[in-house]
ModelCIF file with pLDDT and N, C-alpha, C, O atoms, coordinates in Angstrom:
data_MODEL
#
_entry.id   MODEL 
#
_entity.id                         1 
_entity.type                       polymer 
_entity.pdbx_number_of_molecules   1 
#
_entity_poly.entity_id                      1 
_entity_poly.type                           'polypeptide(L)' 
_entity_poly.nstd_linkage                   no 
_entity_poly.nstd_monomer                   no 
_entity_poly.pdbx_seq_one_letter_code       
;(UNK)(UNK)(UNK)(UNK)(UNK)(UNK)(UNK)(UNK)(UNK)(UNK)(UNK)(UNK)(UNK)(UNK)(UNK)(UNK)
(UNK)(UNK)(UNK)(UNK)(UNK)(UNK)(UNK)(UNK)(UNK)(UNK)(UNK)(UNK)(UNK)(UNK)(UNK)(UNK)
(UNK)(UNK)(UNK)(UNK)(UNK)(UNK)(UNK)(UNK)(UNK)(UNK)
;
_entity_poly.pdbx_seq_one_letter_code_can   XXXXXXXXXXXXXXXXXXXXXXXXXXXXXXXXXXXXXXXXXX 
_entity_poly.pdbx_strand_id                 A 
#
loop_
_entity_poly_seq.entity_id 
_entity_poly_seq.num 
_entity_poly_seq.mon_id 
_entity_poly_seq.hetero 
1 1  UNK n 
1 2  UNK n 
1 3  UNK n 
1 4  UNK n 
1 5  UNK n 
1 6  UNK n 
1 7  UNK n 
1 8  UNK n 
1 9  UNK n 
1 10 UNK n 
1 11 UNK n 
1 12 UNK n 
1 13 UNK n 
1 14 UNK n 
1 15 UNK n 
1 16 UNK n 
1 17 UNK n 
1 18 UNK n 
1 19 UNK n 
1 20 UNK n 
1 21 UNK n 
1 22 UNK n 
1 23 UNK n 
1 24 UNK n 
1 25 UNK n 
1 26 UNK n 
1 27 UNK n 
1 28 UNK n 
1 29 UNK n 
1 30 UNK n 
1 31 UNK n 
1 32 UNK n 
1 33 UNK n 
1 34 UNK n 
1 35 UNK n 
1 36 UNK n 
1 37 UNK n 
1 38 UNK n 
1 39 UNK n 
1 40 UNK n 
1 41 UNK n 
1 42 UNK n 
#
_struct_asym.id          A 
_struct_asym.entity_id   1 
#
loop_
_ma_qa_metric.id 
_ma_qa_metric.mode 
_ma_qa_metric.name 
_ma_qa_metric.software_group_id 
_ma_qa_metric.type 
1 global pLDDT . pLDDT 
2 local  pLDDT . pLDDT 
#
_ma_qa_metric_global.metric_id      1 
_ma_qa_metric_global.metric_value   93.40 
_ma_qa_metric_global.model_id       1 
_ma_qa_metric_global.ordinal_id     1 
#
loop_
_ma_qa_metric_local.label_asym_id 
_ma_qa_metric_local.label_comp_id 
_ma_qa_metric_local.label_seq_id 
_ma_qa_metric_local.metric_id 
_ma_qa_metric_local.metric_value 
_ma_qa_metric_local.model_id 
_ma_qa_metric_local.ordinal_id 
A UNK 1  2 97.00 1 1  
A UNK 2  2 95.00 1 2  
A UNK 3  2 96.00 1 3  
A UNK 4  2 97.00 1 4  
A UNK 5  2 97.00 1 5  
A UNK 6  2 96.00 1 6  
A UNK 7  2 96.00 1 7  
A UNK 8  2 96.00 1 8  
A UNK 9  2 95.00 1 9  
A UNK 10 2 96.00 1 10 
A UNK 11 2 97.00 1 11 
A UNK 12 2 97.00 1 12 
A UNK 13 2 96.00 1 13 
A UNK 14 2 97.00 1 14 
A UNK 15 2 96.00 1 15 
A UNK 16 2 94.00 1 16 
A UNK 17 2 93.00 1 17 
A UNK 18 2 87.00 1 18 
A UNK 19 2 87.00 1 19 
A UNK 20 2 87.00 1 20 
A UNK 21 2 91.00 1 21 
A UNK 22 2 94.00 1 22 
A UNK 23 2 95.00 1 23 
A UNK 24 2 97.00 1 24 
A UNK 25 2 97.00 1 25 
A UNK 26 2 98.00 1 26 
A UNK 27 2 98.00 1 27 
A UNK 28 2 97.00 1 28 
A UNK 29 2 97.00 1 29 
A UNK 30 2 96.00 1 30 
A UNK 31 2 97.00 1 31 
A UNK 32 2 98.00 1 32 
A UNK 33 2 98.00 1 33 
A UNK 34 2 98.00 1 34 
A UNK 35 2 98.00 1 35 
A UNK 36 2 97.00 1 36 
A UNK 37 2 97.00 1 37 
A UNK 38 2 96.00 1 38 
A UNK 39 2 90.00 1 39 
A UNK 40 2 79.00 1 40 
A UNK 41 2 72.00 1 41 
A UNK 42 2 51.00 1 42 
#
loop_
_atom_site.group_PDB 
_atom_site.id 
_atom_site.type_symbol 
_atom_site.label_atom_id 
_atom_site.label_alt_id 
_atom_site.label_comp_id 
_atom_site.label_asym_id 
_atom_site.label_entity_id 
_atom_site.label_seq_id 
_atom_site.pdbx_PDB_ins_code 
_atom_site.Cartn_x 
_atom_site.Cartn_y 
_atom_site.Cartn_z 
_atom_site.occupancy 
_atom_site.B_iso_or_equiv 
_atom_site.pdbx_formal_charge 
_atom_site.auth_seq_id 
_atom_site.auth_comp_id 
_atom_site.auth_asym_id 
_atom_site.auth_atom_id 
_atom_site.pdbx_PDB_model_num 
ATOM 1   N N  . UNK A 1 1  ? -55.618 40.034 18.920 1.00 97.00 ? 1  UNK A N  1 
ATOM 2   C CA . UNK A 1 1  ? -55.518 40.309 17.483 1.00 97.00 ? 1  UNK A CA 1 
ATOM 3   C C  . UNK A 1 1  ? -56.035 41.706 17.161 1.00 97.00 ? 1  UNK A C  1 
ATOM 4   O O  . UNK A 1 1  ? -55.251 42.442 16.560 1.00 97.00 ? 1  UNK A O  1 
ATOM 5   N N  . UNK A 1 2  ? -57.646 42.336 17.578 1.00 95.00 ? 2  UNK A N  1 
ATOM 6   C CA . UNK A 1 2  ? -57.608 43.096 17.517 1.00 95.00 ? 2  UNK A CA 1 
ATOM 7   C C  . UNK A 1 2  ? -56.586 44.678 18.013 1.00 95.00 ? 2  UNK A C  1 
ATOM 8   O O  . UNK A 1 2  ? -56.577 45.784 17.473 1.00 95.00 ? 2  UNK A O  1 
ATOM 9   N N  . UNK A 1 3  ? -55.943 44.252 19.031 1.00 96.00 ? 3  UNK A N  1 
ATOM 10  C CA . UNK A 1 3  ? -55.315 45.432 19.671 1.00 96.00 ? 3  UNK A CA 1 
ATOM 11  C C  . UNK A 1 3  ? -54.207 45.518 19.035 1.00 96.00 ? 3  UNK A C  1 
ATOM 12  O O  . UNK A 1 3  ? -53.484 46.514 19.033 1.00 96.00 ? 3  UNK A O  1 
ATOM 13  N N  . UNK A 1 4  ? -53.956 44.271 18.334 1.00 97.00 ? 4  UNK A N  1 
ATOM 14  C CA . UNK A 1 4  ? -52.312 44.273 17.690 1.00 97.00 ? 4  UNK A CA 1 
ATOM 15  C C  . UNK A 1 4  ? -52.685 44.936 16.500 1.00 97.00 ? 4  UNK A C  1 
ATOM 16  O O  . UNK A 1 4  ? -52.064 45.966 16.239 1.00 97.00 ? 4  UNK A O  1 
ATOM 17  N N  . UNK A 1 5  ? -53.736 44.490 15.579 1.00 97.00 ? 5  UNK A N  1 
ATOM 18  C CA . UNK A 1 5  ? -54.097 45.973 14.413 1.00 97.00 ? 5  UNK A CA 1 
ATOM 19  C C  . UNK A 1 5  ? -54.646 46.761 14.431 1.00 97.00 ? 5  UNK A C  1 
ATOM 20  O O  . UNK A 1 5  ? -54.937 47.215 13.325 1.00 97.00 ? 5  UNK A O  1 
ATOM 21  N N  . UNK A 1 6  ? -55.090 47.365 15.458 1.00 96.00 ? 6  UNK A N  1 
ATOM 22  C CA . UNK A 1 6  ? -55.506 48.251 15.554 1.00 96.00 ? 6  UNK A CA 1 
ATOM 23  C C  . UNK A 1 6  ? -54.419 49.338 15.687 1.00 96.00 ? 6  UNK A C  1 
ATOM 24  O O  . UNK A 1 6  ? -54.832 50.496 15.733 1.00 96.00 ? 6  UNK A O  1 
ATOM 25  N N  . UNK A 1 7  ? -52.672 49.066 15.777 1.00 96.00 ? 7  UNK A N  1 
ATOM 26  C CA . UNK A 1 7  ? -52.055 50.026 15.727 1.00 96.00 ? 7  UNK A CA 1 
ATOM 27  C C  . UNK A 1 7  ? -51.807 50.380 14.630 1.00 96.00 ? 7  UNK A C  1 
ATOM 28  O O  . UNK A 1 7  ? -52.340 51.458 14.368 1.00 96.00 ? 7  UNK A O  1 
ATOM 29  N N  . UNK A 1 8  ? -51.274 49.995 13.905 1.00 96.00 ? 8  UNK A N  1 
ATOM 30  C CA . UNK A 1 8  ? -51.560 50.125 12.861 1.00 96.00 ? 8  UNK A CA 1 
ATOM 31  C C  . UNK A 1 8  ? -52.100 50.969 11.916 1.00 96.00 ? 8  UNK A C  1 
ATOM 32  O O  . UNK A 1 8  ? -52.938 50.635 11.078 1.00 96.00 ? 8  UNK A O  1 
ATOM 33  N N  . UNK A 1 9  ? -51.473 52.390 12.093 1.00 95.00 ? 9  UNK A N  1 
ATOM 34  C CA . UNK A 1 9  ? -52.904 53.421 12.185 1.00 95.00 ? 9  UNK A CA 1 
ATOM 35  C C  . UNK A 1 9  ? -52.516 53.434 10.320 1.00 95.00 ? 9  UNK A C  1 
ATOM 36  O O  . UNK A 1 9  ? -51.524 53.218 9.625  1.00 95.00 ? 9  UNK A O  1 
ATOM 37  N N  . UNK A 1 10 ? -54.251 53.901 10.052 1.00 96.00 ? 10 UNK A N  1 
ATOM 38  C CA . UNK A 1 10 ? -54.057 54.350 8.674  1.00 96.00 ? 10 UNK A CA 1 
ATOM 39  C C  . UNK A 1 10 ? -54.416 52.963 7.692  1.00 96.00 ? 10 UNK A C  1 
ATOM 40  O O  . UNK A 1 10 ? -54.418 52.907 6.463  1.00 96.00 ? 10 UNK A O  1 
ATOM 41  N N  . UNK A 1 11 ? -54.675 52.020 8.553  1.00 97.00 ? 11 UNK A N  1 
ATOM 42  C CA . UNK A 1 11 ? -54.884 50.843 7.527  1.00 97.00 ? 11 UNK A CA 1 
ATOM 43  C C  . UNK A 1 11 ? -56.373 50.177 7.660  1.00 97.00 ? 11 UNK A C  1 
ATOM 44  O O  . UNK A 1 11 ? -57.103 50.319 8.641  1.00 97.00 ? 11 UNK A O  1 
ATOM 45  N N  . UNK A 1 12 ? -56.693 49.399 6.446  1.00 97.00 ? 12 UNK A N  1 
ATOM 46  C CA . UNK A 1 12 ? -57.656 49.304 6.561  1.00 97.00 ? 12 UNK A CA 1 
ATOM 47  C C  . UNK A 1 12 ? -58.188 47.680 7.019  1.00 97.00 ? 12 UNK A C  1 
ATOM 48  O O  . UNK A 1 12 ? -57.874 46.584 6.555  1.00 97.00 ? 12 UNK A O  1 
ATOM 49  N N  . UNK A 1 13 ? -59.360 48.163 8.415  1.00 96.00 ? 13 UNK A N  1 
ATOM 50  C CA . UNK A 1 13 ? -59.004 46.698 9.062  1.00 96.00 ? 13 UNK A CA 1 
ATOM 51  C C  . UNK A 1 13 ? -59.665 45.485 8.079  1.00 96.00 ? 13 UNK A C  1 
ATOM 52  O O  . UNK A 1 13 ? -59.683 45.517 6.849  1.00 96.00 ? 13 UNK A O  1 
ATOM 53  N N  . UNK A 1 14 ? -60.181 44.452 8.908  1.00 97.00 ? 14 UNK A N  1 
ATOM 54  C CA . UNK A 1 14 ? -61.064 43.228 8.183  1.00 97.00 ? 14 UNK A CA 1 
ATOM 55  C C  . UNK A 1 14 ? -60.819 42.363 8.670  1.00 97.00 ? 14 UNK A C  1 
ATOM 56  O O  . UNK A 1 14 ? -59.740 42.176 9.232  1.00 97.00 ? 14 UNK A O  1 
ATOM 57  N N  . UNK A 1 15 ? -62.048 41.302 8.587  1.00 96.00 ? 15 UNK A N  1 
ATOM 58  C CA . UNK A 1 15 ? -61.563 40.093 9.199  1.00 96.00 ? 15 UNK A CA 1 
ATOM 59  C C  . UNK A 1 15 ? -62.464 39.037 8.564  1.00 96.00 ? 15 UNK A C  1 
ATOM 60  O O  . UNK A 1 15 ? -63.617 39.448 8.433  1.00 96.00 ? 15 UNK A O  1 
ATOM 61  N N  . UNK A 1 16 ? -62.273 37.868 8.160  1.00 94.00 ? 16 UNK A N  1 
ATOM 62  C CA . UNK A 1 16 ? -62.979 36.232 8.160  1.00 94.00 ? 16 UNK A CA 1 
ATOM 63  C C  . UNK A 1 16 ? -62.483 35.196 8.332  1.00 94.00 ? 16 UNK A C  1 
ATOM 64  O O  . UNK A 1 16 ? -61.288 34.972 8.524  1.00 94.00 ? 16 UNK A O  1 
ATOM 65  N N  . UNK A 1 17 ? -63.592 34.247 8.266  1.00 93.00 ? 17 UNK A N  1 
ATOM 66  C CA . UNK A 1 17 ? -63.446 33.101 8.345  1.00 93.00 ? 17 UNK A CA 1 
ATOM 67  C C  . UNK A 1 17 ? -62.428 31.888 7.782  1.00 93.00 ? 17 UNK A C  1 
ATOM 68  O O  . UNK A 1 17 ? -63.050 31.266 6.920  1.00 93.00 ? 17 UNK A O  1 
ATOM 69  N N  . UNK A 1 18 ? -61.340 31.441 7.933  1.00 87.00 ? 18 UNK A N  1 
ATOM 70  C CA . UNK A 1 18 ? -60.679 30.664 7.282  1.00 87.00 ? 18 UNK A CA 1 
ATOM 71  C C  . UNK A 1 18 ? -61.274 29.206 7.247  1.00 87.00 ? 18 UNK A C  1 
ATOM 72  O O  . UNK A 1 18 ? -60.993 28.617 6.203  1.00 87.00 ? 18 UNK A O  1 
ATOM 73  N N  . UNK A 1 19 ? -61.903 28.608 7.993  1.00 87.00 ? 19 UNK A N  1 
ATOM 74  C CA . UNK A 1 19 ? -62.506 27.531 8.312  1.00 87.00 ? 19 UNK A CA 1 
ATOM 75  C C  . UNK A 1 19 ? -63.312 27.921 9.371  1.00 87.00 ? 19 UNK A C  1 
ATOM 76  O O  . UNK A 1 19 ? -63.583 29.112 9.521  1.00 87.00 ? 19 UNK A O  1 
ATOM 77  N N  . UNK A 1 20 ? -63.909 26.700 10.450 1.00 87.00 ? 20 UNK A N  1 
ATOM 78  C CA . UNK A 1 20 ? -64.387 26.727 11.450 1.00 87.00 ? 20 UNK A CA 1 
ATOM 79  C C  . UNK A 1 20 ? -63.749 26.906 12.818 1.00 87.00 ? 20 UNK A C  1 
ATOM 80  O O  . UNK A 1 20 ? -64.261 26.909 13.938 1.00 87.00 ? 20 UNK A O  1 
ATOM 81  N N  . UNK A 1 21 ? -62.431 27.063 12.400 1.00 91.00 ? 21 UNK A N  1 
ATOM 82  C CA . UNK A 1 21 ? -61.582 26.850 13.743 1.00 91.00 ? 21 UNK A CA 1 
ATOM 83  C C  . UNK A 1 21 ? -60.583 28.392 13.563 1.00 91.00 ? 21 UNK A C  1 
ATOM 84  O O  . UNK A 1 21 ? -59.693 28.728 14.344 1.00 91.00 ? 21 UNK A O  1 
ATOM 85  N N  . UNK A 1 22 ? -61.037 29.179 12.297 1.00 94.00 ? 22 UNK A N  1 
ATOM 86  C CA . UNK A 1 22 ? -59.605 29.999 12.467 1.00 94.00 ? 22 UNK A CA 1 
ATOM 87  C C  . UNK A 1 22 ? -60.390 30.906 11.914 1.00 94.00 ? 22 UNK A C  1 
ATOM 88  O O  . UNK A 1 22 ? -61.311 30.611 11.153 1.00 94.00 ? 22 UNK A O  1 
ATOM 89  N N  . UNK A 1 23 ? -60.079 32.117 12.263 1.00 95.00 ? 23 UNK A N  1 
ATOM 90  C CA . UNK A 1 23 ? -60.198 33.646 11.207 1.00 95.00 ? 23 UNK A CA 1 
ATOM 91  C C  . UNK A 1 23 ? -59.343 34.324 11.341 1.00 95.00 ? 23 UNK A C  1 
ATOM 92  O O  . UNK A 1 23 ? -58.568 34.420 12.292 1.00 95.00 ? 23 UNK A O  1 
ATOM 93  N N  . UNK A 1 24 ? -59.399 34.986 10.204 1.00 97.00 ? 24 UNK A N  1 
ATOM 94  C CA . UNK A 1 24 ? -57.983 35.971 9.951  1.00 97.00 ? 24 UNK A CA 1 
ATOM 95  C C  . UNK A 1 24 ? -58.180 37.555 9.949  1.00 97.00 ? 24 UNK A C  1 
ATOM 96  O O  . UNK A 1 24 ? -58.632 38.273 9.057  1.00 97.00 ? 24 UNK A O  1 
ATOM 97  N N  . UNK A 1 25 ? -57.648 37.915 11.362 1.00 97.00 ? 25 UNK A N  1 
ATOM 98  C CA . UNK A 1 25 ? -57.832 39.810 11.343 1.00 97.00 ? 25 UNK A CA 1 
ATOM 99  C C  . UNK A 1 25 ? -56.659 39.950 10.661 1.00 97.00 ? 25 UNK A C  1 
ATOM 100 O O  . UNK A 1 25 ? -55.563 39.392 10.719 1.00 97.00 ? 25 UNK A O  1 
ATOM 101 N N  . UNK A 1 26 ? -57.244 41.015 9.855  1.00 98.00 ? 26 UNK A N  1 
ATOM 102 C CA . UNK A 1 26 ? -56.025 41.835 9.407  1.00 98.00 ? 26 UNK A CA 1 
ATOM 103 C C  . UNK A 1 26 ? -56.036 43.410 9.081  1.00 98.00 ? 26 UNK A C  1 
ATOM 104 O O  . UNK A 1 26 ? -57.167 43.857 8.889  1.00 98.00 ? 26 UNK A O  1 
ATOM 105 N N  . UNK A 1 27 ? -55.010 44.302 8.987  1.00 98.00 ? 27 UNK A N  1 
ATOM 106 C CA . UNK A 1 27 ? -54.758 45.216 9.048  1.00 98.00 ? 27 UNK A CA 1 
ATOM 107 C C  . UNK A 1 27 ? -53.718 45.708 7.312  1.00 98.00 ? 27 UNK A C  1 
ATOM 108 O O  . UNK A 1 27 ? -52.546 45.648 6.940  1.00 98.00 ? 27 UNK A O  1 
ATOM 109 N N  . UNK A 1 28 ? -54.380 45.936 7.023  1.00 97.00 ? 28 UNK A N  1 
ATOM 110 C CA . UNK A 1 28 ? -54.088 46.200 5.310  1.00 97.00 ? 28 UNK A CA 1 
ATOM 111 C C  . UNK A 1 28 ? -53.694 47.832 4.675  1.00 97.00 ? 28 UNK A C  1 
ATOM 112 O O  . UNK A 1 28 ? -54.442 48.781 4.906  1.00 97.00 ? 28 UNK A O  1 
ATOM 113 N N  . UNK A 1 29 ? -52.473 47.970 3.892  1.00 97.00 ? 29 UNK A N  1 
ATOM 114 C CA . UNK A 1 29 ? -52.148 49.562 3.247  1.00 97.00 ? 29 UNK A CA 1 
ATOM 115 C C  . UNK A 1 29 ? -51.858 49.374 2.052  1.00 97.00 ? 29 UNK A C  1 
ATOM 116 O O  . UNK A 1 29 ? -50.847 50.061 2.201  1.00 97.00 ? 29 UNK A O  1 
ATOM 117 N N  . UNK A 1 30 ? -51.798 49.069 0.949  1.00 96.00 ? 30 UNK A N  1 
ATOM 118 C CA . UNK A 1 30 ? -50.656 48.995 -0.280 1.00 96.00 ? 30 UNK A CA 1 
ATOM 119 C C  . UNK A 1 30 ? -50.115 47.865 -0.146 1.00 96.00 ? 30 UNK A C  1 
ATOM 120 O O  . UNK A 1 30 ? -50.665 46.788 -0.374 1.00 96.00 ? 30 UNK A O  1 
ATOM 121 N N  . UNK A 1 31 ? -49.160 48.010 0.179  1.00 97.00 ? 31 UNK A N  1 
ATOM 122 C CA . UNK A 1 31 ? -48.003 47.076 -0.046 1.00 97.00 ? 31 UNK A CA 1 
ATOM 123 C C  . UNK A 1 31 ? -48.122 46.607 1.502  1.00 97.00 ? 31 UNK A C  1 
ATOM 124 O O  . UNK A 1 31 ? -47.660 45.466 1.492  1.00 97.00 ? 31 UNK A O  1 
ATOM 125 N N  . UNK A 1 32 ? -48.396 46.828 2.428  1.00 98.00 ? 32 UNK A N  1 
ATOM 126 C CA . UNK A 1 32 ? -48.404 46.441 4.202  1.00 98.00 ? 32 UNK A CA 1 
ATOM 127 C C  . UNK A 1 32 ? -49.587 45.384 4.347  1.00 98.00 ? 32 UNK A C  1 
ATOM 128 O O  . UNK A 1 32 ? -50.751 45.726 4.137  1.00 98.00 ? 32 UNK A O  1 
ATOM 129 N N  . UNK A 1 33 ? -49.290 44.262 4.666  1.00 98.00 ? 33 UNK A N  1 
ATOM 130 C CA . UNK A 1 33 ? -50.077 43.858 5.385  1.00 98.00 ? 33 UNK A CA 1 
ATOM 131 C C  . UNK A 1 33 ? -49.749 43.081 6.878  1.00 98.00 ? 33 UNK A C  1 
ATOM 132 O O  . UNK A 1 33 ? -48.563 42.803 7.050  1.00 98.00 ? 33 UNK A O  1 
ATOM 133 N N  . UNK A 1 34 ? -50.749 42.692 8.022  1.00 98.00 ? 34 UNK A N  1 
ATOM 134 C CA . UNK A 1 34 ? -50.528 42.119 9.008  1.00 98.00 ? 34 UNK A CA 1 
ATOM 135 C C  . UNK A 1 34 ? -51.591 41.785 9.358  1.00 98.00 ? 34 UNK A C  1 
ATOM 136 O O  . UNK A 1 34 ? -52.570 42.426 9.743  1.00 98.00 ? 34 UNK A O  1 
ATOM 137 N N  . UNK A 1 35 ? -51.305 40.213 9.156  1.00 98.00 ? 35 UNK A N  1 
ATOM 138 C CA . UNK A 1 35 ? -52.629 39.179 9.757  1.00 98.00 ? 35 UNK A CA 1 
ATOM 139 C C  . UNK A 1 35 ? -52.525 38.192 10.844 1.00 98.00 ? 35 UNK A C  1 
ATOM 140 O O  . UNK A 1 35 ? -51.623 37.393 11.100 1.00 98.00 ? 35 UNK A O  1 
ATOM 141 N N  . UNK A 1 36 ? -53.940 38.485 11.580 1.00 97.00 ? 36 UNK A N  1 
ATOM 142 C CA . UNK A 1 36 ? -52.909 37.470 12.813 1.00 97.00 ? 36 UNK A CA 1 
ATOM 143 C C  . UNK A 1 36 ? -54.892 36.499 13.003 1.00 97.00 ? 36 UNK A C  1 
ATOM 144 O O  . UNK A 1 36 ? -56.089 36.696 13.215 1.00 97.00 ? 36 UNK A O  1 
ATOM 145 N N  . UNK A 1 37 ? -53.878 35.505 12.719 1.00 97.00 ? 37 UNK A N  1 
ATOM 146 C CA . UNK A 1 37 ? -54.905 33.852 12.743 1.00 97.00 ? 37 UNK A CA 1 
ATOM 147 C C  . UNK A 1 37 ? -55.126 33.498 14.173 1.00 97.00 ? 37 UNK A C  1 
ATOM 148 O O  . UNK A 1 37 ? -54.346 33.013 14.993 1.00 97.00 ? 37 UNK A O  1 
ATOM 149 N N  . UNK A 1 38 ? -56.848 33.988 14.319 1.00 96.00 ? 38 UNK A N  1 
ATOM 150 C CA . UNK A 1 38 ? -57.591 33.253 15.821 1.00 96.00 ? 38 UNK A CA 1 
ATOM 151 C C  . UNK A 1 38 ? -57.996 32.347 15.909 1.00 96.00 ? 38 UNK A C  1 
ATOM 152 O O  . UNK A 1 38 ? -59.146 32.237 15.483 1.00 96.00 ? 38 UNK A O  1 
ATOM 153 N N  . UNK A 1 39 ? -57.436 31.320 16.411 1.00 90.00 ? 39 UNK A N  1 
ATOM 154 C CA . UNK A 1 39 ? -57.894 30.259 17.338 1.00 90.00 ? 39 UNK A CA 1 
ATOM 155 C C  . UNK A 1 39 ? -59.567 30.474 17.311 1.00 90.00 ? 39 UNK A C  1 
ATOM 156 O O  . UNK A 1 39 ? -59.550 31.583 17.845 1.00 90.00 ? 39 UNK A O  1 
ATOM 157 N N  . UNK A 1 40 ? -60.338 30.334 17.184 1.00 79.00 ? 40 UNK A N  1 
ATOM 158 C CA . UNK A 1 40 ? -61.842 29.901 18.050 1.00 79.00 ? 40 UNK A CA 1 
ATOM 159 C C  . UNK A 1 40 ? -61.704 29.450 19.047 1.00 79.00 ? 40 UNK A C  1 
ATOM 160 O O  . UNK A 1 40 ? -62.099 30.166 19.967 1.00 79.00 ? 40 UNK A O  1 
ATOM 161 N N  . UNK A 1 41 ? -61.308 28.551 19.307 1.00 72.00 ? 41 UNK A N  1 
ATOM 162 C CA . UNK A 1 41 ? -61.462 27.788 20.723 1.00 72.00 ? 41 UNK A CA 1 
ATOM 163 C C  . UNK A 1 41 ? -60.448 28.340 21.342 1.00 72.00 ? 41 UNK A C  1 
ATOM 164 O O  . UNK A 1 41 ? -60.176 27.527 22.225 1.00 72.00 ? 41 UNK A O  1 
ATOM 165 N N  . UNK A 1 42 ? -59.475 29.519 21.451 1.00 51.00 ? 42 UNK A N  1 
ATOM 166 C CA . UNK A 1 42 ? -58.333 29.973 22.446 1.00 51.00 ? 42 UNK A CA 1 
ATOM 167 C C  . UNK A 1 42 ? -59.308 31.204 23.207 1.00 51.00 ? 42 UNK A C  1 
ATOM 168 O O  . UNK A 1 42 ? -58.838 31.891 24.114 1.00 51.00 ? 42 UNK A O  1 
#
């Protein structure tokens, strides 16, 4: 997840908690976004 937004150049990253089992990185511009939901346990 991280390496996938980290291309992403120019945006601004972030990440939390959705529950106990998931968080959401994402990679944010305006109108762009791309979030990609981690597993915990993967």
């Amino acid at each position: 997840a991280k390496n996938i937004t980290r291309k992403f150049e120019g945006t601004k990253q972030s990440s939390h908690s959705l529950d106990f089992e998931t968080e959401i990185i994402t990679a944010k511009k305006k109108l762009f976004e791309a979030s990609m939901f981690v597993d915990k346990e993967v």
